[in-house]
N, C-alpha and C. Protein backbone atom coordinates (compact mmCIF):
# COMPACT_ATOMS: atom_id res chain seq x y z
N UNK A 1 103.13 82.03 80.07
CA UNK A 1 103.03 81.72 81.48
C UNK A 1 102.53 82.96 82.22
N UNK A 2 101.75 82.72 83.30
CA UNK A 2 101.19 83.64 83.99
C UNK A 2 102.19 84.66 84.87
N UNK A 3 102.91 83.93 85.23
CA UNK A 3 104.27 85.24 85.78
C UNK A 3 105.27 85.94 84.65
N UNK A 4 105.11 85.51 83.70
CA UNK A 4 105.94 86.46 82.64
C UNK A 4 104.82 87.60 82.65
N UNK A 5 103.30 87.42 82.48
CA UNK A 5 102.57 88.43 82.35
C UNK A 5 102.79 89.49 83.30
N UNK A 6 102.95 88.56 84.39
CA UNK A 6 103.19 89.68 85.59
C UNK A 6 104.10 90.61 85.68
N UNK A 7 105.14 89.72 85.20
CA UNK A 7 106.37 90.76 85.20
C UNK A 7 106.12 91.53 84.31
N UNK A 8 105.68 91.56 82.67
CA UNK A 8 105.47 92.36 82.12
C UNK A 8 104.39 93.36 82.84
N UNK A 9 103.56 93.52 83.35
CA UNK A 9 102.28 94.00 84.09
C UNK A 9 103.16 95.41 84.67
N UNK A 10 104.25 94.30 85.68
CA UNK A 10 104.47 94.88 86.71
C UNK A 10 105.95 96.13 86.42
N UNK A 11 106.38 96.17 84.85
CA UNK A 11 107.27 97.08 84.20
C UNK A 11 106.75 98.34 83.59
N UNK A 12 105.22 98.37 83.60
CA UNK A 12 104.30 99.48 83.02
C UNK A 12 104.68 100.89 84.32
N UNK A 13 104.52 101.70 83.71
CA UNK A 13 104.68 102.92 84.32
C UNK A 13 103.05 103.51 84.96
N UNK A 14 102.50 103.54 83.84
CA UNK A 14 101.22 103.69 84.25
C UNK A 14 99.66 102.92 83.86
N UNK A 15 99.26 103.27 85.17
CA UNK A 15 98.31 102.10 85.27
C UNK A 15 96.53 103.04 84.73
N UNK A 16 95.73 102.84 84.63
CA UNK A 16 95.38 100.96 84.38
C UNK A 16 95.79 100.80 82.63
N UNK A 17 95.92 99.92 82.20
CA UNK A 17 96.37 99.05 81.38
C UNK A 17 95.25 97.88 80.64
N UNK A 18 95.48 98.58 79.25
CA UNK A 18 94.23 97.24 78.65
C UNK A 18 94.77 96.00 78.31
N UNK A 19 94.47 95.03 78.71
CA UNK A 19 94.84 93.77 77.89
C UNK A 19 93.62 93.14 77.16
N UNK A 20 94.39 92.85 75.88
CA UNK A 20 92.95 92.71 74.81
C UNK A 20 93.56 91.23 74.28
N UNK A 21 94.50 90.55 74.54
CA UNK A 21 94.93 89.06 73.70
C UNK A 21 94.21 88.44 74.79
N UNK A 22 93.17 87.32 74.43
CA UNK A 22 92.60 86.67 75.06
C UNK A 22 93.52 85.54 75.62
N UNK A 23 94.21 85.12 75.29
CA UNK A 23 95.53 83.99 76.41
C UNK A 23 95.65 84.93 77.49
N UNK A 24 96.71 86.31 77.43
CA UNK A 24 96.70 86.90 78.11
C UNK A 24 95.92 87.23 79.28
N UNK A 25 94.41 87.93 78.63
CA UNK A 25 93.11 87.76 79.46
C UNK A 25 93.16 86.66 80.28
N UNK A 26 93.26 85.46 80.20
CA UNK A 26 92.62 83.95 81.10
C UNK A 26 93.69 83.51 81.80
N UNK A 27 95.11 84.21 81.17
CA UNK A 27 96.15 84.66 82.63
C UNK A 27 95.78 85.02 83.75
N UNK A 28 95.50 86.69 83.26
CA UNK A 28 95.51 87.50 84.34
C UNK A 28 94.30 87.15 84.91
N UNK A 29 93.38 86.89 84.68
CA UNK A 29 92.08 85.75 85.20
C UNK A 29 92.45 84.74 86.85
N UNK A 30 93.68 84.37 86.55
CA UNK A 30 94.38 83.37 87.03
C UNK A 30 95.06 84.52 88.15
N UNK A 31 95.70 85.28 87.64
CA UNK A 31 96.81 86.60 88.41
C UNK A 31 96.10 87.02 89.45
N UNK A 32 94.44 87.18 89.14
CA UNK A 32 93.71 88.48 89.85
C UNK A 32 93.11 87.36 90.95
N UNK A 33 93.17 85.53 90.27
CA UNK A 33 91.76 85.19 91.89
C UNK A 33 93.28 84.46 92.66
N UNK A 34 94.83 84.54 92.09
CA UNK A 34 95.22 84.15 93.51
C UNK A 34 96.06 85.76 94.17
N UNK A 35 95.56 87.20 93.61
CA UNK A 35 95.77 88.30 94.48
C UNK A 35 96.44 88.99 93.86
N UNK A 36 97.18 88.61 93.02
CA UNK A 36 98.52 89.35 92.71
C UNK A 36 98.57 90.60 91.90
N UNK A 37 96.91 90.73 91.12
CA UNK A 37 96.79 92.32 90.26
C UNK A 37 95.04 92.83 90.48
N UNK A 38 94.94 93.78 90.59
CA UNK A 38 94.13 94.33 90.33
C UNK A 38 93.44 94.41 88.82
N UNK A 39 91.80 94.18 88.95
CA UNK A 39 91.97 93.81 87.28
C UNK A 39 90.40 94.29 87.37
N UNK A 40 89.93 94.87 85.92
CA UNK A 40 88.66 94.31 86.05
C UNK A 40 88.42 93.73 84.45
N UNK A 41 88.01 92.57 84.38
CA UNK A 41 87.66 91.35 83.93
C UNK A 41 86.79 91.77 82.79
N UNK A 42 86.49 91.38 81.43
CA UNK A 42 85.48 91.25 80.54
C UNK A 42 84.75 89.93 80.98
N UNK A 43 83.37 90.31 80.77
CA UNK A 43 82.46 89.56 80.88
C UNK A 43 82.06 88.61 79.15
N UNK A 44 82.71 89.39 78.70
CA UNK A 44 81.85 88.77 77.34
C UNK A 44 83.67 88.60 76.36
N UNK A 45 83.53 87.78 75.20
CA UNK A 45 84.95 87.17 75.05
C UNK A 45 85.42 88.56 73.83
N UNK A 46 86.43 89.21 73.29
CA UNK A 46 86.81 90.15 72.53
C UNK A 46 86.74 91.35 73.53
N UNK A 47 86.48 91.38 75.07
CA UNK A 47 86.56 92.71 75.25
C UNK A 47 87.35 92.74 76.28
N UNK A 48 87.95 93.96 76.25
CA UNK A 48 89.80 94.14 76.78
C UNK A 48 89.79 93.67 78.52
N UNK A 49 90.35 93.48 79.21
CA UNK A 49 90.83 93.39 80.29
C UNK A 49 91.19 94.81 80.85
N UNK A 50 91.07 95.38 82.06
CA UNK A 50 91.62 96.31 82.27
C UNK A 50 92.63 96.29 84.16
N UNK A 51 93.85 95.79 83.55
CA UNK A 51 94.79 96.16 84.99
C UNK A 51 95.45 97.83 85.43
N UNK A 52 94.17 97.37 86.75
CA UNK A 52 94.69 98.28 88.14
C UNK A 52 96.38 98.82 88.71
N UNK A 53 96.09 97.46 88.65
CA UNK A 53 97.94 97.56 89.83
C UNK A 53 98.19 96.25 90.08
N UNK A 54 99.49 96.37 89.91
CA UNK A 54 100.05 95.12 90.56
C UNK A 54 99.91 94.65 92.08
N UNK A 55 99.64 93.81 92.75
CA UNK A 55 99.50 94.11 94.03
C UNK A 55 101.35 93.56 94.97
N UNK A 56 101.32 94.00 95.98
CA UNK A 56 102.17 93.59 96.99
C UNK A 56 102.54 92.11 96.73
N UNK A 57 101.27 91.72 96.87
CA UNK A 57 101.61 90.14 96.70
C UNK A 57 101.91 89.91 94.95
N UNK A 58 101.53 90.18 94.43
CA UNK A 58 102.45 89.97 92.83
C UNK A 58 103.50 90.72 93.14
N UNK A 59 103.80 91.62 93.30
CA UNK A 59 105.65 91.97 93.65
C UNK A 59 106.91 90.90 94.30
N UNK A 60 105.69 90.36 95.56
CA UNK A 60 106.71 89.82 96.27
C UNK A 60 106.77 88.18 95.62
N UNK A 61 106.06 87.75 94.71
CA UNK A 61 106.14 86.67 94.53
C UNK A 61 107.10 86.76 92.89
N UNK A 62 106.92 87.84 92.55
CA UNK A 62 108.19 88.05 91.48
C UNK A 62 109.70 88.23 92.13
N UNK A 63 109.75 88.82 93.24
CA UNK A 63 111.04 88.74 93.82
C UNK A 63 111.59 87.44 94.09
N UNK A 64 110.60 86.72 94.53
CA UNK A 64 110.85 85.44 95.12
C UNK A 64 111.46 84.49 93.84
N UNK A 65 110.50 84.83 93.03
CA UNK A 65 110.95 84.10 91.37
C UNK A 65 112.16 84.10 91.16
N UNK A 66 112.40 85.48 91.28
CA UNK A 66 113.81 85.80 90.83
C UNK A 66 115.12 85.32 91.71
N UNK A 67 114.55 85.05 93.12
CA UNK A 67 115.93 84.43 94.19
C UNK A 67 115.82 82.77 93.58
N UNK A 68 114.70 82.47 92.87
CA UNK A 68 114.77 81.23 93.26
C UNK A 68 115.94 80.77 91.62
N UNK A 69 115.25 81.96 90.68
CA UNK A 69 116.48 81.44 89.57
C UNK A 69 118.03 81.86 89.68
N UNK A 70 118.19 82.97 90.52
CA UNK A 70 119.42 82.85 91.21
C UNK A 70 119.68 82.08 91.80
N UNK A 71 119.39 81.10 92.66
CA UNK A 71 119.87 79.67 93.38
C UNK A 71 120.03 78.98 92.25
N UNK A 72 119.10 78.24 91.26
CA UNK A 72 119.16 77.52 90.65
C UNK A 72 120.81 77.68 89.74
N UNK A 73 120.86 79.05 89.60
CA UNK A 73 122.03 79.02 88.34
C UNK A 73 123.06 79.27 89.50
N UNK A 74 123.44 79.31 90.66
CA UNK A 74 124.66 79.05 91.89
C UNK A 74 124.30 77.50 91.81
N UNK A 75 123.67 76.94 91.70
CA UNK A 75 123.48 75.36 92.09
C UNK A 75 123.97 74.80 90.46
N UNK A 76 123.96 75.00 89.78
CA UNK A 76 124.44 74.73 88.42
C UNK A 76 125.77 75.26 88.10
N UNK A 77 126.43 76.52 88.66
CA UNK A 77 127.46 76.67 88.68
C UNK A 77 128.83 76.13 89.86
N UNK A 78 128.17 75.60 90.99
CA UNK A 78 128.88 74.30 91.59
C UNK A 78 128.61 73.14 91.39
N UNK A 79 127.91 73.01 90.42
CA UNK A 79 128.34 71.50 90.14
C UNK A 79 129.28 71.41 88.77
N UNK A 80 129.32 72.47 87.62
CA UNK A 80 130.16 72.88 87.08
C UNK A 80 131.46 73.01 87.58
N UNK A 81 131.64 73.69 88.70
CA UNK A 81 132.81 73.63 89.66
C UNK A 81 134.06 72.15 89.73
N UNK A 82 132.36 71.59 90.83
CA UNK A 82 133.14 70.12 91.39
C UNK A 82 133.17 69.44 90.17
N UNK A 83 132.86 68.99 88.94
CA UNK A 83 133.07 68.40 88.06
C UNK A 83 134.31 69.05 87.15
N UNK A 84 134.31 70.32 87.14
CA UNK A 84 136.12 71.29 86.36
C UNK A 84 137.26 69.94 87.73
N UNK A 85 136.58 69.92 88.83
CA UNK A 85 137.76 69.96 89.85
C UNK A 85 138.27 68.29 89.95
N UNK A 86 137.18 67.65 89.48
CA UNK A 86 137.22 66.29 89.34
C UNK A 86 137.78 65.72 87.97
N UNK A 87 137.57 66.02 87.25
CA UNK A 87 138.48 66.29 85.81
C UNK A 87 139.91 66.53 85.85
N UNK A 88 140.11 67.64 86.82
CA UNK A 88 141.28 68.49 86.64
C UNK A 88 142.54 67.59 87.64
C-alpha cells in the first residue's frame, strides 16, 4: 500500500533515497502526483526512483492515519465494553 511506503519514506534519516523495487516505484508515482513526496521519477523501467523529502502534506496525512486507527481500536474497544456489560 502506498502509505506504508510513506511511512517507511518518512522514518529515513537522510534524504534523497533510491527506490529501485518497481511496485514500490508506481507507489511513490502515486505519493508524488497527489503531493505527499518529493521524487524524481525513472523514465525508463529498472531505473531507481530517487526520494527528496517527504512533504508536509505526506506528514500530515500520516498523522491523520494514525488518529483514525486510534478511533477505530476506542470504537472496538466499547463495543467490547457494552457487550462484557451485557453478558455480565
Amino acid at each position: 500500500m502506498s502509505l506504508e511506503l510513506l511511512r517507511e519514506l518518512a522514518r529515513c534519516e537522510a534524504f534523497p533515497v533510491a527506490v529501485t523495487d518497481q511496485i514500490s516505484v508506481d507507489r511513490l508515482r502515486l505519493l508524488k502526483a497527489a503531493g505527499m513526496v518529493e521524487a524524481q521519477l525513472p523514465d525508463e523501467l529498472g531505473e531507481p526512483a530517487w526520494v527528496h523529502a517527504v512533504t508536509g502534506w505526506g506528514r500530515a496525512t500520516l498523522r491523520a492515519d494514525g488518529a483514525r486507527l486510534v478511533l477505530e481500536l476506542r470504537q472496538e474497544r466499547q463495543i467490547d465494553v457494552r457487550r462484557d456489560s451485557a453478558e455480565g
